[in-house]
PDB file of N, CA and C in Angstrom:
ATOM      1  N   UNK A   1      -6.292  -7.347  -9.089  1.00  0.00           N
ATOM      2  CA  UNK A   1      -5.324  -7.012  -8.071  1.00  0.00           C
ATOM      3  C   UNK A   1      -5.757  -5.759  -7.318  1.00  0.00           C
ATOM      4  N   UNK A   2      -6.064  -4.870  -8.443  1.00  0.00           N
ATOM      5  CA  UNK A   2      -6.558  -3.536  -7.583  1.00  0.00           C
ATOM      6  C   UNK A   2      -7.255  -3.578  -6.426  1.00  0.00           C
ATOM      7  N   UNK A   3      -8.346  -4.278  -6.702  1.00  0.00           N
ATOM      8  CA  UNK A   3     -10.065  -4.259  -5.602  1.00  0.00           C
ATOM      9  C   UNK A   3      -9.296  -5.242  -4.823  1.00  0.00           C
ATOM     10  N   UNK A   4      -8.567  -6.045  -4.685  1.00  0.00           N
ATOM     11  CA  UNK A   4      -8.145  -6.947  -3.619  1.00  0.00           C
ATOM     12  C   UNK A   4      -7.649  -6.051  -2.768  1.00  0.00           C
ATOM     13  N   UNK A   5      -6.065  -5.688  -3.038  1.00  0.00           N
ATOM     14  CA  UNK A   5      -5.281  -4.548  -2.173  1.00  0.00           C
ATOM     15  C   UNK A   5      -6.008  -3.821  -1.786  1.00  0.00           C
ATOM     16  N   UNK A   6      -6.780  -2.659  -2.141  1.00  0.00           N
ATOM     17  CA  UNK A   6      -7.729  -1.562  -1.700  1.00  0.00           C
ATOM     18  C   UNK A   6      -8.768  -2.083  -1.099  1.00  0.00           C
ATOM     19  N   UNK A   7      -9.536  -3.082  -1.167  1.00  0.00           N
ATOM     20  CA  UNK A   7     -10.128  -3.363   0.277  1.00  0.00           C
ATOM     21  C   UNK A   7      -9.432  -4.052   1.501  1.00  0.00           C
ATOM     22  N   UNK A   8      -8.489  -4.504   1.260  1.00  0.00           N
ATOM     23  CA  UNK A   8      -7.817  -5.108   2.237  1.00  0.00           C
ATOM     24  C   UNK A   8      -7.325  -4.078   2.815  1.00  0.00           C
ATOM     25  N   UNK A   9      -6.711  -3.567   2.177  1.00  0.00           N
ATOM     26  CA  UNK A   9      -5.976  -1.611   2.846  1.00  0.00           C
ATOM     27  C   UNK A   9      -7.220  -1.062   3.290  1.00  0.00           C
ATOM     28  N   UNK A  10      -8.118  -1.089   2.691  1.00  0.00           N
ATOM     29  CA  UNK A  10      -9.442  -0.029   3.883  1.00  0.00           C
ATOM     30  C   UNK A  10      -9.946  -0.822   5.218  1.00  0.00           C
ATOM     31  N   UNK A  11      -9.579  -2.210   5.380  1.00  0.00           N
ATOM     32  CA  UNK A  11     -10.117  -2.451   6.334  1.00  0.00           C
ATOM     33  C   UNK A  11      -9.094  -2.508   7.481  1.00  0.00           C
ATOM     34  N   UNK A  12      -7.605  -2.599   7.218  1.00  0.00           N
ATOM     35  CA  UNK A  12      -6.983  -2.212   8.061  1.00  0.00           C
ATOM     36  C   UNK A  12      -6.673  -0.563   8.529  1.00  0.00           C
ATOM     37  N   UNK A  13      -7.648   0.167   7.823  1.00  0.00           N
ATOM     38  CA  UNK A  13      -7.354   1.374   8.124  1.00  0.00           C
ATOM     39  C   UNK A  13      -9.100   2.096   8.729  1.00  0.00           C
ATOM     40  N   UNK A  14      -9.944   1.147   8.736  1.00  0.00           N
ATOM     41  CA  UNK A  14     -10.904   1.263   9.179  1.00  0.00           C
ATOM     42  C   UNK A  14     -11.631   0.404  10.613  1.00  0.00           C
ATOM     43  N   UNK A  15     -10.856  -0.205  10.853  1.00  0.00           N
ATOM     44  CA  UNK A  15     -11.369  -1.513  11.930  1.00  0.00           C
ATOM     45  C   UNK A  15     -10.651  -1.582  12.808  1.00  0.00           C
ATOM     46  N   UNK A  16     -10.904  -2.286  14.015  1.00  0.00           N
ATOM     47  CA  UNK A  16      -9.991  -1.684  15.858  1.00  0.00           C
ATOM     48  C   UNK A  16     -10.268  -3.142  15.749  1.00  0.00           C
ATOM     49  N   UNK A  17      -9.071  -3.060  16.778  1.00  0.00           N
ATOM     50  CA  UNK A  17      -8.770  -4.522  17.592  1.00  0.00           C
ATOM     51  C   UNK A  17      -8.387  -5.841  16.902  1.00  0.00           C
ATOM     52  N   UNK A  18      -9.350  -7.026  17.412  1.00  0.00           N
ATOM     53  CA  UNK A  18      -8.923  -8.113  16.711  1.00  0.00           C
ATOM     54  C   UNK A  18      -9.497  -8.286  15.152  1.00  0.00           C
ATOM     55  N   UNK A  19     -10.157  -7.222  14.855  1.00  0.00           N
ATOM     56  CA  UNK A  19     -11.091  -7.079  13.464  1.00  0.00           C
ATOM     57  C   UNK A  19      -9.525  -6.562  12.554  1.00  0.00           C
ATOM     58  N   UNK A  20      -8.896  -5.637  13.075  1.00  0.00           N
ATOM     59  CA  UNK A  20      -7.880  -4.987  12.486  1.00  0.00           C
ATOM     60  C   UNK A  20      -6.489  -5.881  12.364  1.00  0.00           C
ATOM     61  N   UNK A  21      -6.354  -6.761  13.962  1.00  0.00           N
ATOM     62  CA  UNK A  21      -5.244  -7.924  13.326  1.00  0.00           C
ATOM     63  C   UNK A  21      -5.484  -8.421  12.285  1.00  0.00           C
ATOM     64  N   UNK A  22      -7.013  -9.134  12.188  1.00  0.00           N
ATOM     65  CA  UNK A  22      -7.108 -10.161  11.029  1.00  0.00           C
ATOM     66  C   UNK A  22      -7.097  -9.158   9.585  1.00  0.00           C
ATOM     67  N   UNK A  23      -7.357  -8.433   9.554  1.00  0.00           N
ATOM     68  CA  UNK A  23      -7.259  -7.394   8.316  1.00  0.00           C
ATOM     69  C   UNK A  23      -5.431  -6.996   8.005  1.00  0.00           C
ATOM     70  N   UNK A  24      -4.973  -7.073   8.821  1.00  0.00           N
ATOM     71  CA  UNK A  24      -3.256  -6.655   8.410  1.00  0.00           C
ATOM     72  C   UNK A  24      -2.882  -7.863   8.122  1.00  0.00           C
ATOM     73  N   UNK A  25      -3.294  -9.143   8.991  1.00  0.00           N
ATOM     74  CA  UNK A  25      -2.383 -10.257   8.596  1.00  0.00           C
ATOM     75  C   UNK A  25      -3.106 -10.405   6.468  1.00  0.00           C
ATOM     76  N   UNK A  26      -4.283 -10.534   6.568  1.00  0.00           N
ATOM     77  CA  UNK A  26      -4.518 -10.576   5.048  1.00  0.00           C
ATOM     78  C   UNK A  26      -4.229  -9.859   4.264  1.00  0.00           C
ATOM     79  N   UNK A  27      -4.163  -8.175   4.514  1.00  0.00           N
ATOM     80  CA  UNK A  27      -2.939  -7.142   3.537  1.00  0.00           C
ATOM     81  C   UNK A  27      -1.832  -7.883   3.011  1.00  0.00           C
ATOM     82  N   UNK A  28      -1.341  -8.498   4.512  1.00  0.00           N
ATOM     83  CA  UNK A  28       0.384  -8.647   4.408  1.00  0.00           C
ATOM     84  C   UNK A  28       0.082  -9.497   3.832  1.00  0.00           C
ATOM     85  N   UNK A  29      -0.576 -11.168   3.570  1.00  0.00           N
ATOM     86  CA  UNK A  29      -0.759 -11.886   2.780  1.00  0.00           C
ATOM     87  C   UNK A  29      -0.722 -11.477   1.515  1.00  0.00           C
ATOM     88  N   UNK A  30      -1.450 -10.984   1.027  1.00  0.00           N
ATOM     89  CA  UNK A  30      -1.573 -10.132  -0.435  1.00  0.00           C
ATOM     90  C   UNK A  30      -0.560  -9.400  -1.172  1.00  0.00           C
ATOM     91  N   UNK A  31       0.227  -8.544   0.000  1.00  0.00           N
ATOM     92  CA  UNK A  31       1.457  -7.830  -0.663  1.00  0.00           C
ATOM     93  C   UNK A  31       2.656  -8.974  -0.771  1.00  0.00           C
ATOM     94  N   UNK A  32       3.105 -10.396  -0.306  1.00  0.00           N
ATOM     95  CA  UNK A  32       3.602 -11.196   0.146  1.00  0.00           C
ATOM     96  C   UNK A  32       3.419 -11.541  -1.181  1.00  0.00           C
ATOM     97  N   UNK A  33       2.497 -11.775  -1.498  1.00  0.00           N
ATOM     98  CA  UNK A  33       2.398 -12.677  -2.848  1.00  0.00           C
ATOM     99  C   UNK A  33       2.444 -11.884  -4.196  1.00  0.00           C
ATOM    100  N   UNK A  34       2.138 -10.651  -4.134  1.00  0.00           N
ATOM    101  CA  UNK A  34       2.589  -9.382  -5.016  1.00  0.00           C
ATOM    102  C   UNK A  34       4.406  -9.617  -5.331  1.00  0.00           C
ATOM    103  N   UNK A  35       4.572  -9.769  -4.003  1.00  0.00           N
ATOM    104  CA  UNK A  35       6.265  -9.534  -3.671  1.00  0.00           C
ATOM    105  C   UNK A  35       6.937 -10.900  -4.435  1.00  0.00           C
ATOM    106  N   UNK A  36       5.862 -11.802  -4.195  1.00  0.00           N
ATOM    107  CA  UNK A  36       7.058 -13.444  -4.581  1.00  0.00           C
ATOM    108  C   UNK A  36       6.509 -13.098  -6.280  1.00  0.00           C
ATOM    109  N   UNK A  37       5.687 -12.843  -7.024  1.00  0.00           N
ATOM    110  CA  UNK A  37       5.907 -12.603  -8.145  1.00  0.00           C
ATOM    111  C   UNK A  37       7.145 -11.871  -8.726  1.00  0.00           C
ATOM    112  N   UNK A  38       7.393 -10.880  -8.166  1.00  0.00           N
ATOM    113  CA  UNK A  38       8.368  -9.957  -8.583  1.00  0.00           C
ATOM    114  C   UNK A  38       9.729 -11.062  -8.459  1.00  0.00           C
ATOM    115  N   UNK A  39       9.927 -11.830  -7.599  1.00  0.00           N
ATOM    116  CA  UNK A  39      10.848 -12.833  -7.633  1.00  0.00           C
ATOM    117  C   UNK A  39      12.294 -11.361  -7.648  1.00  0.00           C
ATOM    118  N   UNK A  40      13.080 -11.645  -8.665  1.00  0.00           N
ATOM    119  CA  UNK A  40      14.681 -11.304  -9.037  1.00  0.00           C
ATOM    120  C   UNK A  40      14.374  -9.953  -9.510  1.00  0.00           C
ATOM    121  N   UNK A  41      13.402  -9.857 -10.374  1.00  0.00           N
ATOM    122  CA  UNK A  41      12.771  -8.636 -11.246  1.00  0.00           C
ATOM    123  C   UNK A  41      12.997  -7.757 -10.490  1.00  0.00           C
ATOM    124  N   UNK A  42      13.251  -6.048 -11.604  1.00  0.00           N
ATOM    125  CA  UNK A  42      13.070  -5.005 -11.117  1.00  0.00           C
ATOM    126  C   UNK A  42      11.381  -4.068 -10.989  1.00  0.00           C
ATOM    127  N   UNK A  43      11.386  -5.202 -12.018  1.00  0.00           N
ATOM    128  CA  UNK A  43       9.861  -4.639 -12.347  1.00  0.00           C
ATOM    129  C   UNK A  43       9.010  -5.962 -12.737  1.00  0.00           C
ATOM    130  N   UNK A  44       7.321  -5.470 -12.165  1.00  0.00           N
ATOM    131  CA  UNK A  44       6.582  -7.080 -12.580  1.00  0.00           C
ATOM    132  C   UNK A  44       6.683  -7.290 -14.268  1.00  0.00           C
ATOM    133  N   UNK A  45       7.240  -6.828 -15.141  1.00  0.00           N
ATOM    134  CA  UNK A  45       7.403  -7.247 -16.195  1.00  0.00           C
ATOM    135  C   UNK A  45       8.966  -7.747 -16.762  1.00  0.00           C
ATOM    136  N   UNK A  46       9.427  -7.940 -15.790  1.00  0.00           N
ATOM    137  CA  UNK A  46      10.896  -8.135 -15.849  1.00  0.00           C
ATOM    138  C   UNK A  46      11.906  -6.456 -15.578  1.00  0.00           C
ATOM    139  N   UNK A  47      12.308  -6.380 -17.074  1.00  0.00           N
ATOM    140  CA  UNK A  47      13.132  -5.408 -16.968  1.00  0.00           C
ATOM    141  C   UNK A  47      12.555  -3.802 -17.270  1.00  0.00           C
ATOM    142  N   UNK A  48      11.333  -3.944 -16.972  1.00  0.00           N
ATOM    143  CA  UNK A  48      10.204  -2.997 -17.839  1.00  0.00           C
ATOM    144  C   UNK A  48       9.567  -2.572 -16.867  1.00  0.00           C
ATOM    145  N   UNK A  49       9.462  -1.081 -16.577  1.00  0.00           N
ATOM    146  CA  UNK A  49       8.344  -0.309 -16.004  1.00  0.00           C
ATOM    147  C   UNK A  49       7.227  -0.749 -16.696  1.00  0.00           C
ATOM    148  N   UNK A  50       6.223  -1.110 -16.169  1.00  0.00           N
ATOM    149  CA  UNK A  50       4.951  -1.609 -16.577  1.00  0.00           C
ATOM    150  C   UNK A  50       3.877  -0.758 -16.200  1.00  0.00           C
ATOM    151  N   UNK A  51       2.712  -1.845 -16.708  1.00  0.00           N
ATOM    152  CA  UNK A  51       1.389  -1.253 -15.709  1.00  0.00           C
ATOM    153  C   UNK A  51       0.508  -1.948 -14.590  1.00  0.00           C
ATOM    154  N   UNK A  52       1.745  -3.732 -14.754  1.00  0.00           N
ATOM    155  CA  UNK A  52       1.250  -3.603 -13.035  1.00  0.00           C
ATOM    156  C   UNK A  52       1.988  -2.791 -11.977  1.00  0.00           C
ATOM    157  N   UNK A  53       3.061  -2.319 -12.556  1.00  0.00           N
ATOM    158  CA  UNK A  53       4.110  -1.572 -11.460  1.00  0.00           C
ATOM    159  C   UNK A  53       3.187  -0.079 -11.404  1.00  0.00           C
ATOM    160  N   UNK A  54       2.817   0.229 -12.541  1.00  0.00           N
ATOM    161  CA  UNK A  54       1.944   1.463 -12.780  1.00  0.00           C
ATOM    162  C   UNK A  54       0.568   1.648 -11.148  1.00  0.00           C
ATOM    163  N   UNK A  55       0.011   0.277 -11.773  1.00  0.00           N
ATOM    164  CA  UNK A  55      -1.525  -0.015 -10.603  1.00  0.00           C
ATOM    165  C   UNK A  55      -0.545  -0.360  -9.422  1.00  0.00           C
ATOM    166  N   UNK A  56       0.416  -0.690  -9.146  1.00  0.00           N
ATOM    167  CA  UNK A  56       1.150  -0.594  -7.337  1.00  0.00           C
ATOM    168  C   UNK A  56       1.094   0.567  -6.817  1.00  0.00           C
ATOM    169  N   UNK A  57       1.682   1.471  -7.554  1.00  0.00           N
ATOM    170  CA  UNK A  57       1.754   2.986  -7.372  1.00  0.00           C
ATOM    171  C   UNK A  57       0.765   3.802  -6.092  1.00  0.00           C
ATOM    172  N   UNK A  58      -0.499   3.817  -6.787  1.00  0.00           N
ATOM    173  CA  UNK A  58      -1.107   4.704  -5.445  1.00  0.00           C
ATOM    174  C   UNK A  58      -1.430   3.840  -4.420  1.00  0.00           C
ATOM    175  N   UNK A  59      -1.335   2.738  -4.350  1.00  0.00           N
ATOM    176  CA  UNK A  59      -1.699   1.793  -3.413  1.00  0.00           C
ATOM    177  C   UNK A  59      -0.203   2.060  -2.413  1.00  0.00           C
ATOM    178  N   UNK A  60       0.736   2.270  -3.139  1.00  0.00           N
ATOM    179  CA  UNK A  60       2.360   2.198  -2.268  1.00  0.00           C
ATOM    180  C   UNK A  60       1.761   3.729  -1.205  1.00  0.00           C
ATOM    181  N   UNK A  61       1.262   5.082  -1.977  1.00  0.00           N
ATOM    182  CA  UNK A  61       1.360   6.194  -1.354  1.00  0.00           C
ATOM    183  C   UNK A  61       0.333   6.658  -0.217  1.00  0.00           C
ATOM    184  N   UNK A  62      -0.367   5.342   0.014  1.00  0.00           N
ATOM    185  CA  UNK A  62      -1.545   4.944   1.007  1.00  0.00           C
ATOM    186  C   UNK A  62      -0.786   3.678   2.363  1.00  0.00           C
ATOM    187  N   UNK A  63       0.266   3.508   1.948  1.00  0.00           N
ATOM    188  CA  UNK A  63       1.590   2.778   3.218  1.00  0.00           C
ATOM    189  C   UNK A  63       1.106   3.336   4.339  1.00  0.00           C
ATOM    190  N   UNK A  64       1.465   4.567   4.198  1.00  0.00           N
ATOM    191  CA  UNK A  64       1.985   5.471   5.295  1.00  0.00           C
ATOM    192  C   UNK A  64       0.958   5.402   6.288  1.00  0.00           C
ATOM    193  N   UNK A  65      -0.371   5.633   5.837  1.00  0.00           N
ATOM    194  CA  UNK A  65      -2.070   5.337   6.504  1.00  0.00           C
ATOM    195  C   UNK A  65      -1.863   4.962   6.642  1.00  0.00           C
ATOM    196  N   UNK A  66      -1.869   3.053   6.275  1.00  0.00           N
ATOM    197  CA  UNK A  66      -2.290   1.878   6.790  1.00  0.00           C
ATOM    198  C   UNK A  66      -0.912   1.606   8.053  1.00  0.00           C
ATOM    199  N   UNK A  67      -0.086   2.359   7.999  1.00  0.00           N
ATOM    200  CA  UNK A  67       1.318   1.799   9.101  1.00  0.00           C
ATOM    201  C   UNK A  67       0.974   2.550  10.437  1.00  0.00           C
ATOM    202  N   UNK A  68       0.326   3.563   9.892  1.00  0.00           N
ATOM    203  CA  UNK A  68       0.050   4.960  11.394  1.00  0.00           C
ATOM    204  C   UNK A  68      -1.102   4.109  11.894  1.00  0.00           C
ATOM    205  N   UNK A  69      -2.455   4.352  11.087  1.00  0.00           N
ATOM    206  CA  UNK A  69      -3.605   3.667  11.962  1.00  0.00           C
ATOM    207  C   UNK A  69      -3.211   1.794  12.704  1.00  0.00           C
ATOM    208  N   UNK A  70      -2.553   1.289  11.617  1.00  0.00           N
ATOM    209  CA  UNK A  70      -2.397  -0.003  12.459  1.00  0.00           C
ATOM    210  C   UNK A  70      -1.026  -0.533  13.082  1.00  0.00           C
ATOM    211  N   UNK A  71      -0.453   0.641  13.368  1.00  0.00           N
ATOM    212  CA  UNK A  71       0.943   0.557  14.127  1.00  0.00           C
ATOM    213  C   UNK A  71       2.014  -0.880  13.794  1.00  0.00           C
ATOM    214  N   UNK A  72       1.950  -1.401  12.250  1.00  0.00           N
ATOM    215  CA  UNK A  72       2.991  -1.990  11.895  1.00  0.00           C
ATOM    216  C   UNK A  72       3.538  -0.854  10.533  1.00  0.00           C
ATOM    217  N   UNK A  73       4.772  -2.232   9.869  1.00  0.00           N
ATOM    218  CA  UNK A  73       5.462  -1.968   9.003  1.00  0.00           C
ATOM    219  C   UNK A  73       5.566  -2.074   7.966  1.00  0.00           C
ATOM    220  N   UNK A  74       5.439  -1.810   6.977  1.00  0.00           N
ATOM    221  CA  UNK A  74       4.860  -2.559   5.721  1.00  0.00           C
ATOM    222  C   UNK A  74       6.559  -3.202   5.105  1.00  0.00           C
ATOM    223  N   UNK A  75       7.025  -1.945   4.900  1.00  0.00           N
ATOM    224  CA  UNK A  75       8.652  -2.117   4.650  1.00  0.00           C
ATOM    225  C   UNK A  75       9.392  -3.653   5.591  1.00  0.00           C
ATOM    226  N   UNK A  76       8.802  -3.713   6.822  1.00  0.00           N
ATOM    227  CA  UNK A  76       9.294  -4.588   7.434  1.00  0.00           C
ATOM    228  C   UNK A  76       9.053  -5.922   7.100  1.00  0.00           C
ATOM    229  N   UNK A  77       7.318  -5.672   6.748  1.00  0.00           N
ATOM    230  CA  UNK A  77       7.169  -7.287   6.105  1.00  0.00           C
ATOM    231  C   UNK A  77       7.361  -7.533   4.955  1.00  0.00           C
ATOM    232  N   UNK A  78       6.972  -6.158   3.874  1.00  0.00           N
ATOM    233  CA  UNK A  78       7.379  -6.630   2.414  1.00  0.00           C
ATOM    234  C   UNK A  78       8.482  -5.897   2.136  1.00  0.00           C
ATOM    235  N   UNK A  79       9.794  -5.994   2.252  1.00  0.00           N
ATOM    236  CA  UNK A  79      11.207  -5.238   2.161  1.00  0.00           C
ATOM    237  C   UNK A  79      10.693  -4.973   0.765  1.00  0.00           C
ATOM    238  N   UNK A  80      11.214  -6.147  -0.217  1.00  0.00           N
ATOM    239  CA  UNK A  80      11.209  -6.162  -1.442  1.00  0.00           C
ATOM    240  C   UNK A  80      10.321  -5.474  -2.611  1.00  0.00           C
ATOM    241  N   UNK A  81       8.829  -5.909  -2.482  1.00  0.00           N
ATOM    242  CA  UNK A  81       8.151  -4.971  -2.487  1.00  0.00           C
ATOM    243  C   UNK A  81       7.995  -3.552  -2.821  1.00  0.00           C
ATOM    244  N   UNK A  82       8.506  -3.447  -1.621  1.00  0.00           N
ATOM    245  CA  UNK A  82       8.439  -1.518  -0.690  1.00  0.00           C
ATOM    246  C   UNK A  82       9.332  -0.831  -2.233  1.00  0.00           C
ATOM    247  N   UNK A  83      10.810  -1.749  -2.227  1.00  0.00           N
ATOM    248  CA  UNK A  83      11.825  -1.946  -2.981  1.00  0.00           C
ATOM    249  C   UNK A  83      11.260  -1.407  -4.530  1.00  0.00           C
ATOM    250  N   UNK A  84      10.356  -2.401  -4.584  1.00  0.00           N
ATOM    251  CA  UNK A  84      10.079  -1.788  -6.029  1.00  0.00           C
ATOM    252  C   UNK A  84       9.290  -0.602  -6.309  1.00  0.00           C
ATOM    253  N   UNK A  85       8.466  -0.440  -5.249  1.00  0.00           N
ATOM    254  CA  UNK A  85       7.678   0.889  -5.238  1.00  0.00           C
ATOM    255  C   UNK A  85       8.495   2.038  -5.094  1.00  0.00           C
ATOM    256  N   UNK A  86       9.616   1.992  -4.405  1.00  0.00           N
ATOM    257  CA  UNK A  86      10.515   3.490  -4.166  1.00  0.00           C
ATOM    258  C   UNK A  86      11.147   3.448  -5.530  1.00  0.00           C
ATOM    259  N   UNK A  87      11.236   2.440  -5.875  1.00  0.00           N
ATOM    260  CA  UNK A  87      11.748   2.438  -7.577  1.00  0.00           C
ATOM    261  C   UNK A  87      10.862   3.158  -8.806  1.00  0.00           C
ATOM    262  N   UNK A  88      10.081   2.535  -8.331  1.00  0.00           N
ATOM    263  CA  UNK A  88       8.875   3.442  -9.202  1.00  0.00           C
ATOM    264  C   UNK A  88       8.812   4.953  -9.154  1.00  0.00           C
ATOM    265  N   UNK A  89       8.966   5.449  -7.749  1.00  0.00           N
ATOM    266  CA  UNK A  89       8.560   6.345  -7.628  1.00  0.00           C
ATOM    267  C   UNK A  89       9.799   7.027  -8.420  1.00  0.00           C
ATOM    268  N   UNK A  90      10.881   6.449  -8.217  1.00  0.00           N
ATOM    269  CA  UNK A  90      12.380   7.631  -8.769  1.00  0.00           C
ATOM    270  C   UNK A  90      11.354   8.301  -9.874  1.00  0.00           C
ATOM    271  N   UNK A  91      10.734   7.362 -10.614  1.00  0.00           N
ATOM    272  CA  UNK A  91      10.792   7.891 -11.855  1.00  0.00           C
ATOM    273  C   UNK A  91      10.110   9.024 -11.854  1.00  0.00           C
ATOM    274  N   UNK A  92      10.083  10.132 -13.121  1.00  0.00           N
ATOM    275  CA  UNK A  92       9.677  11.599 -12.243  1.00  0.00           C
ATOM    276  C   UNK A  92       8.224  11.640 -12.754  1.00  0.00           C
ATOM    277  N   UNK A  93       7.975  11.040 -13.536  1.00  0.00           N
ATOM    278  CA  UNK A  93       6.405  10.471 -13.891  1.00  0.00           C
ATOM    279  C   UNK A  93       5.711  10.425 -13.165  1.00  0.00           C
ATOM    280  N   UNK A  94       6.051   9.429 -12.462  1.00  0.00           N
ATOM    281  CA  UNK A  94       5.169   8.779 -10.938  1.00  0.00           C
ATOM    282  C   UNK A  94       5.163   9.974  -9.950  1.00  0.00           C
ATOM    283  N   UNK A  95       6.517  10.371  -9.745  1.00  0.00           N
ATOM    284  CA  UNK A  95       6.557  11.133  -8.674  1.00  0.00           C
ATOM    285  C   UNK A  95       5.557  12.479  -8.843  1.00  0.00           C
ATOM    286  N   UNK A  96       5.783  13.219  -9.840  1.00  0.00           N
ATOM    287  CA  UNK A  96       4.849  14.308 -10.362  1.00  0.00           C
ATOM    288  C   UNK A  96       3.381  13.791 -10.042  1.00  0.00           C
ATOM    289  N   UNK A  97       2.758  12.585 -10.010  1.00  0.00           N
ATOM    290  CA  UNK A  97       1.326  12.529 -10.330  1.00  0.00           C
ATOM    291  C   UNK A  97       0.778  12.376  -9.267  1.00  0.00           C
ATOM    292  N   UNK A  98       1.176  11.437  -8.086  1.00  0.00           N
ATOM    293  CA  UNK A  98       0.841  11.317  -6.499  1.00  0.00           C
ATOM    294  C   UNK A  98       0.488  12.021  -5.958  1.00  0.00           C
ATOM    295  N   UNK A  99      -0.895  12.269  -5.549  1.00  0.00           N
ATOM    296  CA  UNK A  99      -0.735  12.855  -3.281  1.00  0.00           C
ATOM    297  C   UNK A  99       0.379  12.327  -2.819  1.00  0.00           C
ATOM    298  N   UNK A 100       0.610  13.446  -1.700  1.00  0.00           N
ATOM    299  CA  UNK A 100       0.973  13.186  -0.814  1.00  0.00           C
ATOM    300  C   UNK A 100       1.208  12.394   0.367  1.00  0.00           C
ATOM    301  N   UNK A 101       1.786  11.876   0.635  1.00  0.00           N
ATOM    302  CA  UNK A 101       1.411  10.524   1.687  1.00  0.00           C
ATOM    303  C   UNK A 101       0.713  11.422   2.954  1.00  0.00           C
ATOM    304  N   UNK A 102       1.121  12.014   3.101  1.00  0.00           N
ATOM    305  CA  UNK A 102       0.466  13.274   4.538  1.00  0.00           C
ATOM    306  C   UNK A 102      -0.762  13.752   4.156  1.00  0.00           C
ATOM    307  N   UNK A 103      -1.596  13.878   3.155  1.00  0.00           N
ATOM    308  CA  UNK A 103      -2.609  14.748   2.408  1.00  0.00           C
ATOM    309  C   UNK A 103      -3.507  13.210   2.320  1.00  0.00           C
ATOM    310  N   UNK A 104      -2.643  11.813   1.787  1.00  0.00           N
ATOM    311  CA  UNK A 104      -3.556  10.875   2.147  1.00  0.00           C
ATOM    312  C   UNK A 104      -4.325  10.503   3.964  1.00  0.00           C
ATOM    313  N   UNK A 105      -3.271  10.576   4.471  1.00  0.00           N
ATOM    314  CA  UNK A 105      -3.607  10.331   5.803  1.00  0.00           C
ATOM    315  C   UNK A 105      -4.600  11.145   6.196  1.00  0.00           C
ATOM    316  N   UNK A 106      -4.474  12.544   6.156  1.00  0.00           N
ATOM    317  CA  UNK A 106      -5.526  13.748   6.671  1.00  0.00           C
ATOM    318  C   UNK A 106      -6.760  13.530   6.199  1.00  0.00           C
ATOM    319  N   UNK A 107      -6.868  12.637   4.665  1.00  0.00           N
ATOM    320  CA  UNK A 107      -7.838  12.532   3.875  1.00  0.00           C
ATOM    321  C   UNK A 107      -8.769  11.313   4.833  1.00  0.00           C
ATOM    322  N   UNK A 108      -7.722  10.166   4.915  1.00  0.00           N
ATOM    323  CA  UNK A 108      -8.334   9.088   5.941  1.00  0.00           C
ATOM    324  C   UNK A 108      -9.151   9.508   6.860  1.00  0.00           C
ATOM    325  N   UNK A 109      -8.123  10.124   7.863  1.00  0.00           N
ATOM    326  CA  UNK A 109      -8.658  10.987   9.288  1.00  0.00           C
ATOM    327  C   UNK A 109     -10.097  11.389   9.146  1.00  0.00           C
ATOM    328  N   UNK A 110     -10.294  12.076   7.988  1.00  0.00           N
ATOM    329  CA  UNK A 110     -11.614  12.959   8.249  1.00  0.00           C
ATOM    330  C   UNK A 110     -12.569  11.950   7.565  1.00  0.00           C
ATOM    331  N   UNK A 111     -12.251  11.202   6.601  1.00  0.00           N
ATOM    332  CA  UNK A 111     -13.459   9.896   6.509  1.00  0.00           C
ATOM    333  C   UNK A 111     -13.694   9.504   7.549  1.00  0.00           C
ATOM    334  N   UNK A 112     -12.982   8.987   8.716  1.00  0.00           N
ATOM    335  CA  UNK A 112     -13.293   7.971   9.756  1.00  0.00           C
ATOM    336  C   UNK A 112     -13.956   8.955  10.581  1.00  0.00           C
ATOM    337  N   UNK A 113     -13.710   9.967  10.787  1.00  0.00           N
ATOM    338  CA  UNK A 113     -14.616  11.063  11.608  1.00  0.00           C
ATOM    339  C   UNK A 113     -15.696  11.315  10.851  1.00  0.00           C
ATOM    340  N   UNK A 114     -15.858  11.615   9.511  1.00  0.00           N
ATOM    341  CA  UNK A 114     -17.275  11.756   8.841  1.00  0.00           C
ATOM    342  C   UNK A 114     -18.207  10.271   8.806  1.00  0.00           C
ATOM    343  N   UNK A 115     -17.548   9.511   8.932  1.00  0.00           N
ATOM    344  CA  UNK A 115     -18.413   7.984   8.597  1.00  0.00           C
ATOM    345  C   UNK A 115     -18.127   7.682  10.439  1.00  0.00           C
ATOM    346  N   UNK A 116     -17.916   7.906  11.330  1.00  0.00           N
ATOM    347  CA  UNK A 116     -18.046   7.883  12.649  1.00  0.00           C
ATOM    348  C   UNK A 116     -17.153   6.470  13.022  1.00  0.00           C
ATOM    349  N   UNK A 117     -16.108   6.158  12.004  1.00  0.00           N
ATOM    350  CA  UNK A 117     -15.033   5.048  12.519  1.00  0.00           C
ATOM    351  C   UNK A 117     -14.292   5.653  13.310  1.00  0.00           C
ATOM    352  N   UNK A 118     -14.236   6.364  14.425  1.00  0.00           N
ATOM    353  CA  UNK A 118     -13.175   6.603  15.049  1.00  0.00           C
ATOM    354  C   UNK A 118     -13.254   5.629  16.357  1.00  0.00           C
TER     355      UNK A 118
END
């Protein structure tokens, strides 16, 4: 699951134009089907903080990138999803261990300027 999401997330946060549609529509594919697992559940293990909810985690706090550089919504397409990740985060576990969603982005920024994706 990991290497799927995270390249799919780098290429919508690395690629212009119609390279970058086809890269969001396959994110959103991916989180779509993340999302229909979770079905009713609060968590992918049912009623249980887990460790696939664990491996969602920094992938959720890298949103914020992939929504700025490719001017959609993630929340919009995967409500539910999103849903379980802000859930996650309550917990003060999660929350304590994260970057920043702003500290990710800045981090982006200066890759795409050091690797000359701008």
């Amino acid at each position: 699951m990991a290497d799927k999401v995270y390249g799919l997330g780098k290429n919508v946060w690395t690629t212009k134009g119609e390279e970058q549609e086809a890269a969001k529509k396959k994110f959103i594919e991916c989180l779509k089907l993340l999302e229909g697992e979770l079905g009713d559940k609060p968590y992918f293990g049912g009623e249980t903080f887990g460790l696939c909810d664990v491996a969602l985690i920094p992938f959720y706090s890298c949103f914020g990138t992939y929504e700025i550089c490719s001017n959609f919504s993630i929340e919009a397409e995967c409500p539910t999803l999103t849903a379980r990740a802000k859930r996650c985060m309550q917990k003060e576990s999660v929350a304590k261990s994260l970057s920043d969603q702003h500290k990710i982005y800045d981090f982006a920024m200066q890759n795409k300027k050091k690797f000359g994706m701008e």
